[in-house]
C-alpha atoms as a PDB file:
ATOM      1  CA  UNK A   1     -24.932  22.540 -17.956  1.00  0.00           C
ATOM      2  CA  UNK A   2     -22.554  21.078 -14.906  1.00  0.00           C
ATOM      3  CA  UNK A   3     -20.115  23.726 -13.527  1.00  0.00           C
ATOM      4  CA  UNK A   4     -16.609  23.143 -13.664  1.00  0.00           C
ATOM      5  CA  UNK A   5     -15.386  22.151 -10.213  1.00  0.00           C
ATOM      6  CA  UNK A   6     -12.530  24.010  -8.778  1.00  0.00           C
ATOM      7  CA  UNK A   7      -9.921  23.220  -6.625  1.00  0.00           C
ATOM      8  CA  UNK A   8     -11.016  24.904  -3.407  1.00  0.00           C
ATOM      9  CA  UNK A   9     -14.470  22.965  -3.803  1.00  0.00           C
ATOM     10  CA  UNK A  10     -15.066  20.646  -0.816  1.00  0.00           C
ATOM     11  CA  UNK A  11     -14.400  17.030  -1.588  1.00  0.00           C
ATOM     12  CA  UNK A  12     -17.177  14.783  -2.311  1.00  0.00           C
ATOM     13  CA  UNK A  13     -18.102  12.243   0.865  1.00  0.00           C
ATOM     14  CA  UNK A  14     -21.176  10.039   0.658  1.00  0.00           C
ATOM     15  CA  UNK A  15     -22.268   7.899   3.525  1.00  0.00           C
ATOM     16  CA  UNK A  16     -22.774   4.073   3.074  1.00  0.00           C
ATOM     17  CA  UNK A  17     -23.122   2.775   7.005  1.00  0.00           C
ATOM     18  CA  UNK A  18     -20.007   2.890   8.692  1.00  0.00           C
ATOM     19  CA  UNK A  19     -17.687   3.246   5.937  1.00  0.00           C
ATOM     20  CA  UNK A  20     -17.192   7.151   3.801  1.00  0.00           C
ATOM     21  CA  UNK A  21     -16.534   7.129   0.342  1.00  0.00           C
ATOM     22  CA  UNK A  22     -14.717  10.298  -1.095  1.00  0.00           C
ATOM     23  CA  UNK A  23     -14.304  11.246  -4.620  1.00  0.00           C
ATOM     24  CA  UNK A  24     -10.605  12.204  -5.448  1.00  0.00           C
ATOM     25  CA  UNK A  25      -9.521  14.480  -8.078  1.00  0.00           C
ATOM     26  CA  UNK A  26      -5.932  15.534  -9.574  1.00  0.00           C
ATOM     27  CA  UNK A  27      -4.626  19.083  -9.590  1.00  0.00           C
ATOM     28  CA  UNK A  28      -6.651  19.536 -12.347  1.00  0.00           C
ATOM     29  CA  UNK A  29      -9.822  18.753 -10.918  1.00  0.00           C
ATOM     30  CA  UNK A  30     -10.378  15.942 -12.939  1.00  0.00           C
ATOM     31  CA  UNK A  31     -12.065  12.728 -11.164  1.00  0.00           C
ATOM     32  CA  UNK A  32      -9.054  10.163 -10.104  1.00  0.00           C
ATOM     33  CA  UNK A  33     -10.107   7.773  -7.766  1.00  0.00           C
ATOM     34  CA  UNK A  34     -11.892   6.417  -4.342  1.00  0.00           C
ATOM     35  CA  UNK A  35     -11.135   6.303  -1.254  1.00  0.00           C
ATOM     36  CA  UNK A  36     -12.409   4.651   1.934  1.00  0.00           C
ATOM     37  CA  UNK A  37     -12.098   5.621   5.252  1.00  0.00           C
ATOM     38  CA  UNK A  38     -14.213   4.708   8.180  1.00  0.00           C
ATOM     39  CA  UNK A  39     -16.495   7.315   9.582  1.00  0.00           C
ATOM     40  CA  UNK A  40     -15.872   7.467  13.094  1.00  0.00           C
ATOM     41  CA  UNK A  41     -12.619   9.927  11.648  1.00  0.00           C
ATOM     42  CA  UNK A  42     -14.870  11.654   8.895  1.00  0.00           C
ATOM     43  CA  UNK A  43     -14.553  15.146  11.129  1.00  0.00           C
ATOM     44  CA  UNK A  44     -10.590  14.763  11.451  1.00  0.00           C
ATOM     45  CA  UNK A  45     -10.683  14.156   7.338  1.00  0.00           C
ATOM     46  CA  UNK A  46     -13.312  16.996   6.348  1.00  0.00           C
ATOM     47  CA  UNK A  47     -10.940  19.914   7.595  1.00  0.00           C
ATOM     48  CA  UNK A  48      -8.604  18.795   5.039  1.00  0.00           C
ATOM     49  CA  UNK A  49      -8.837  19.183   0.531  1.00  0.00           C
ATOM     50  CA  UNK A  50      -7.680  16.021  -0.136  1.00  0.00           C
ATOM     51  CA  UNK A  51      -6.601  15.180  -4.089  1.00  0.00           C
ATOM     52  CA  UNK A  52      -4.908  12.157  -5.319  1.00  0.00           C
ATOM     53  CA  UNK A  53      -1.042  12.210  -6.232  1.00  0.00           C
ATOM     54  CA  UNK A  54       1.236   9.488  -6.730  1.00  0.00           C
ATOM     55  CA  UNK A  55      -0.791   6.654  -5.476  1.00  0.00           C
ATOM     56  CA  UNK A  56      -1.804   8.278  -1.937  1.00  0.00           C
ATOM     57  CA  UNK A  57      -4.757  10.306  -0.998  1.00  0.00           C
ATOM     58  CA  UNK A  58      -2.896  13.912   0.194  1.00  0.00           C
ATOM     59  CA  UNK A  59      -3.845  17.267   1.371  1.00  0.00           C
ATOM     60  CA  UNK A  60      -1.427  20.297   1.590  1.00  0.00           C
ATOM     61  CA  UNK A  61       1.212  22.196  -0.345  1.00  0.00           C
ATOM     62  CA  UNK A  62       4.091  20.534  -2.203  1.00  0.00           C
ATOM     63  CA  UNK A  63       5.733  23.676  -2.111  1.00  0.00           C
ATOM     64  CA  UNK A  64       6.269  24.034   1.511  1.00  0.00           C
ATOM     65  CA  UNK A  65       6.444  20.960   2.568  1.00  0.00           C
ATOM     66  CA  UNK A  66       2.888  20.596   4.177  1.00  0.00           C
ATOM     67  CA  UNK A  67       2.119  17.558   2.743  1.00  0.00           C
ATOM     68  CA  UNK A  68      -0.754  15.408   4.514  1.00  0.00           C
ATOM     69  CA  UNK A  69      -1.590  11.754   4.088  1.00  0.00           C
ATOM     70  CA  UNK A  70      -4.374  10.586   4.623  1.00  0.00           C
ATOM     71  CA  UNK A  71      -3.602   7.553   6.010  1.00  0.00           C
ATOM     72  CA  UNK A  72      -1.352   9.488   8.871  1.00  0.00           C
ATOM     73  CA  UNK A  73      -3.905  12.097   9.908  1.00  0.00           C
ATOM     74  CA  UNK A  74      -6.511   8.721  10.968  1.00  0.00           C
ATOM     75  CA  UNK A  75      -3.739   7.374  12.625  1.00  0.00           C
ATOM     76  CA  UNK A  76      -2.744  10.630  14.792  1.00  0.00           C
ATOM     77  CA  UNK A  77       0.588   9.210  13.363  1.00  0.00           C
ATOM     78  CA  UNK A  78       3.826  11.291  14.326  1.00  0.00           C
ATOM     79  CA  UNK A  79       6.476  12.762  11.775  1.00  0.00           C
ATOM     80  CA  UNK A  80       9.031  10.136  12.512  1.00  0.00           C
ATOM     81  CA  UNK A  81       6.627   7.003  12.461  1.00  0.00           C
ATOM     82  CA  UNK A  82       5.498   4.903   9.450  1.00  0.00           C
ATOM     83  CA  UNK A  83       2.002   3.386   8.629  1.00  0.00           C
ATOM     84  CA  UNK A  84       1.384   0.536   6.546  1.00  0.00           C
ATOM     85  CA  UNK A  85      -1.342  -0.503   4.295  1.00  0.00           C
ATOM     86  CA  UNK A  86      -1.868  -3.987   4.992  1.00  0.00           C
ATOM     87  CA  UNK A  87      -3.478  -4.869   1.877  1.00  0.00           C
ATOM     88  CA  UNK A  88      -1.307  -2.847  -0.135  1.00  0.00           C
ATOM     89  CA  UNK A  89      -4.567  -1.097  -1.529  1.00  0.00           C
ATOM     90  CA  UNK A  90      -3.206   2.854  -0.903  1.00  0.00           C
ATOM     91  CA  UNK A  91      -6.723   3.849  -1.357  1.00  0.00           C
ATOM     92  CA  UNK A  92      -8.746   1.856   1.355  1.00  0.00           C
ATOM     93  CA  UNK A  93      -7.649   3.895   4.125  1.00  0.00           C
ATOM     94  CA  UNK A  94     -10.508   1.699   6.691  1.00  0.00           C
ATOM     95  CA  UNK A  95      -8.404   1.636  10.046  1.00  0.00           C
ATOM     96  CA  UNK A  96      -8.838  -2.155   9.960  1.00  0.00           C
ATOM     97  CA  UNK A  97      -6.535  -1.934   6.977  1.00  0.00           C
ATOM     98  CA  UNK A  98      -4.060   0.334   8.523  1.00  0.00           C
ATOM     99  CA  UNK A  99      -1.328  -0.308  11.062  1.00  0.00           C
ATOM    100  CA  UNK A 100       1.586   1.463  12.160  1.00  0.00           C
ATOM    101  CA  UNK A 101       5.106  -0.195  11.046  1.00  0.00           C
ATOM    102  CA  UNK A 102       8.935   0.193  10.959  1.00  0.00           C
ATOM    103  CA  UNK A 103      10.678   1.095   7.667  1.00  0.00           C
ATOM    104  CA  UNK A 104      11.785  -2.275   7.297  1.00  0.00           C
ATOM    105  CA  UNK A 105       8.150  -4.429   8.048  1.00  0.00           C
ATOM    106  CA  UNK A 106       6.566  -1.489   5.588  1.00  0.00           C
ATOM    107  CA  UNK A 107       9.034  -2.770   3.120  1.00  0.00           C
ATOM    108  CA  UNK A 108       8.285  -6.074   3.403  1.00  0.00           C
ATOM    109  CA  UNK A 109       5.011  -5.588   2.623  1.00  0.00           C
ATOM    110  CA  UNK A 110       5.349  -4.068  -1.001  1.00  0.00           C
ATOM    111  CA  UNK A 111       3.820  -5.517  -3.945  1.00  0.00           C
ATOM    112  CA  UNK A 112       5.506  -7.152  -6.421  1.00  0.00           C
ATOM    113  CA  UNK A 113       7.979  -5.477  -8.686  1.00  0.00           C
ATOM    114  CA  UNK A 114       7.435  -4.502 -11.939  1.00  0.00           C
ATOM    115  CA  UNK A 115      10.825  -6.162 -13.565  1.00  0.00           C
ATOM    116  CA  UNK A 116       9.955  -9.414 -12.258  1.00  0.00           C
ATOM    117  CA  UNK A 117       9.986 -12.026 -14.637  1.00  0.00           C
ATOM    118  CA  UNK A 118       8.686 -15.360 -12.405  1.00  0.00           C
ATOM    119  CA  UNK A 119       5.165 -13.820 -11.332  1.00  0.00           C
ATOM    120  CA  UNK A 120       5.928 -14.787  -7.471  1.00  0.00           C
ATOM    121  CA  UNK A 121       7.687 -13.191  -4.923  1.00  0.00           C
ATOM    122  CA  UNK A 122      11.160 -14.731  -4.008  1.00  0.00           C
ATOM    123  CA  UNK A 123      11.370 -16.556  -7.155  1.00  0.00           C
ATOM    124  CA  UNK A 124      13.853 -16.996  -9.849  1.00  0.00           C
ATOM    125  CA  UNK A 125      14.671 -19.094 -12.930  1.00  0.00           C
ATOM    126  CA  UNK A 126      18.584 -20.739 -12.329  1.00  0.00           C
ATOM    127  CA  UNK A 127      19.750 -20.684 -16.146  1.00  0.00           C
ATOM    128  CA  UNK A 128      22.985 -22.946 -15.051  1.00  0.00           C
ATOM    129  CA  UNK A 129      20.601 -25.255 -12.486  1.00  0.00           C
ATOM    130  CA  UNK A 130      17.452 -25.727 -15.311  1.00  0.00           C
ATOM    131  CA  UNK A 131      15.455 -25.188 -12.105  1.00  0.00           C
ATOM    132  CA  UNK A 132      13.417 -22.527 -10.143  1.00  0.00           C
ATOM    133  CA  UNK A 133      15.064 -21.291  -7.212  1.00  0.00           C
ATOM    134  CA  UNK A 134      13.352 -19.630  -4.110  1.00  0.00           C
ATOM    135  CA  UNK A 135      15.185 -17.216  -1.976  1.00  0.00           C
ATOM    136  CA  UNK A 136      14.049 -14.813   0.307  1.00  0.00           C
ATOM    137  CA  UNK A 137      15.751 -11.497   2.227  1.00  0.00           C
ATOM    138  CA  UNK A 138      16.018 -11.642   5.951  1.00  0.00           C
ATOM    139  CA  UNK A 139      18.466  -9.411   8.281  1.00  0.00           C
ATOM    140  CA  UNK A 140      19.690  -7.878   4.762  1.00  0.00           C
ATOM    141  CA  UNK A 141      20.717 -11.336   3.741  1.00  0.00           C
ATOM    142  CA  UNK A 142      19.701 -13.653   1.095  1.00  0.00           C
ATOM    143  CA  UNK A 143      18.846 -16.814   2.194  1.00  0.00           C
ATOM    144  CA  UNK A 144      18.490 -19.395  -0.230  1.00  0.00           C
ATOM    145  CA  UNK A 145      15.459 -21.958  -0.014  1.00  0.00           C
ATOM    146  CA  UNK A 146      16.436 -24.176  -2.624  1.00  0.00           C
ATOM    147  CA  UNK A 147      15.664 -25.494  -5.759  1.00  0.00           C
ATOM    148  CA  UNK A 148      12.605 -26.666  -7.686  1.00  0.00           C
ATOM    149  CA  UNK A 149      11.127 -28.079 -10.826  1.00  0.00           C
ATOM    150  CA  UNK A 150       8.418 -25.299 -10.847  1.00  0.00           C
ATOM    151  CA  UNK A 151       7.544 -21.911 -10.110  1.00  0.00           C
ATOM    152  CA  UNK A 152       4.498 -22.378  -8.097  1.00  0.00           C
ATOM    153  CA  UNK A 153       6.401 -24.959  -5.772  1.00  0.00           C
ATOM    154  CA  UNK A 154       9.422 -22.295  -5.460  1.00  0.00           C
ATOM    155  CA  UNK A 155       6.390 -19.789  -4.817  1.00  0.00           C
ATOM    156  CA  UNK A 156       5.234 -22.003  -1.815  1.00  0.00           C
ATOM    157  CA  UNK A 157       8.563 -22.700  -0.382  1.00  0.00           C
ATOM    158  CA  UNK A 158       8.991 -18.593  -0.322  1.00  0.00           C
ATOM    159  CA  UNK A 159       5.385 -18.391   1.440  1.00  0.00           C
ATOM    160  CA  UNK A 160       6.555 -20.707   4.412  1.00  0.00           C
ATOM    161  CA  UNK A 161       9.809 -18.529   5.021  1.00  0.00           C
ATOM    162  CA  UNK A 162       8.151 -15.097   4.560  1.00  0.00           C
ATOM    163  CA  UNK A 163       5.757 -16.423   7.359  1.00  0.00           C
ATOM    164  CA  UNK A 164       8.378 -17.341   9.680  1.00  0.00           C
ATOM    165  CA  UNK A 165      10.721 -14.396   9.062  1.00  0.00           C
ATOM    166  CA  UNK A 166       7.764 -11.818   8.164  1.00  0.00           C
ATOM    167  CA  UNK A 167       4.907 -12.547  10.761  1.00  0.00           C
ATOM    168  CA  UNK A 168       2.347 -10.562  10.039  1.00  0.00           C
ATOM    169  CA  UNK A 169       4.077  -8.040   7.375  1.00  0.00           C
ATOM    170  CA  UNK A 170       4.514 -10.962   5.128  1.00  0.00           C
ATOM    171  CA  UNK A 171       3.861 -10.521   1.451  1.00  0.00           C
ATOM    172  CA  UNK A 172       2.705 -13.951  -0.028  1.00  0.00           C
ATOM    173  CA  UNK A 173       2.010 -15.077  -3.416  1.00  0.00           C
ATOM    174  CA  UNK A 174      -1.185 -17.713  -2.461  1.00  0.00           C
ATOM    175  CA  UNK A 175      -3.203 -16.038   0.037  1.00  0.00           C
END
């Protein structure tokens, strides 16, 4: 018979080459998730309980505001900086997958809403135009790309921009 794990049990790390894999649990200790990490930082991430809540591998205290993300502690990243998961994957915390960023690039690289309705990024069906129209947000303007008879084309058109405007925060739909 297995004993129930408790929350002040250490977390789970196995060893696969260069790469740690850690078994995440909720509040509740019940099994979440995985996350990655590279193991050159495995003694920076071992002095931590880390659990998974909201999306983001954390260790700390709600409460009082001692949050940790994991993420931030193998960056050395300061209170008042942002880091970015480049692949948008919360959960692969590899430092090849993180990078620090500015509120605005970490915005631009978000995945794609829930409530939209054309599958790409940038993308919109023009009731009055009968057409798909690609637009894209730049300096906290809109910035129209134009019109097309199909989504994917629209799609492609927002690719180009986001590449110019976006550099290496872009979010694309075709990778």
């Amino acid at each position: 018979m297995n004993k129930k794990r408790i929350q002040t049990d250490p977390n789970e790390i196995k060893i696969v080459g260069d790469i740690c894999c850690m078994v995440l649990y909720d509040r509740n200790s019940n099994p979440k998730s995985l996350t990655y990490f590279d193991v050159e930082v495995l003694d920076s991430v071992r002095v931590h309980k880390w659990y998974f809540a909201k999306g983001y591998v954390v260790s700390g205290d709600n409460v009082k505001k001692k949050r940790r993300y994991l993420h931030r502690v193998i960056l050395n990243c300061d209170d008042d900086k942002l880091t970015d998961h480049i692949n948008g994957d919360t959960l692969d915390n590899r430092k090849l997958n993180l990078r620090m960023a500015t509120h605005l690039q970490n915005s631009r690289n978000q995945q794609l809403r829930v409530d939209n309705s054309s599958g790409y990024r940038g993308v919109c069906f023009d009731k009055k135009a009968g057409k798909w129209m690609a637009y894209i947000r730049h300096n906290r303007q809109r910035t129209y790309l134009g019109y097309f008879g199909n989504s994917k084309d629209a799609a492609r058109a927002y690719d180009m921009a986001a590449i110019r405007y976006h550099g290496d925060f872009a979010s694309l739909n075709f990778v």
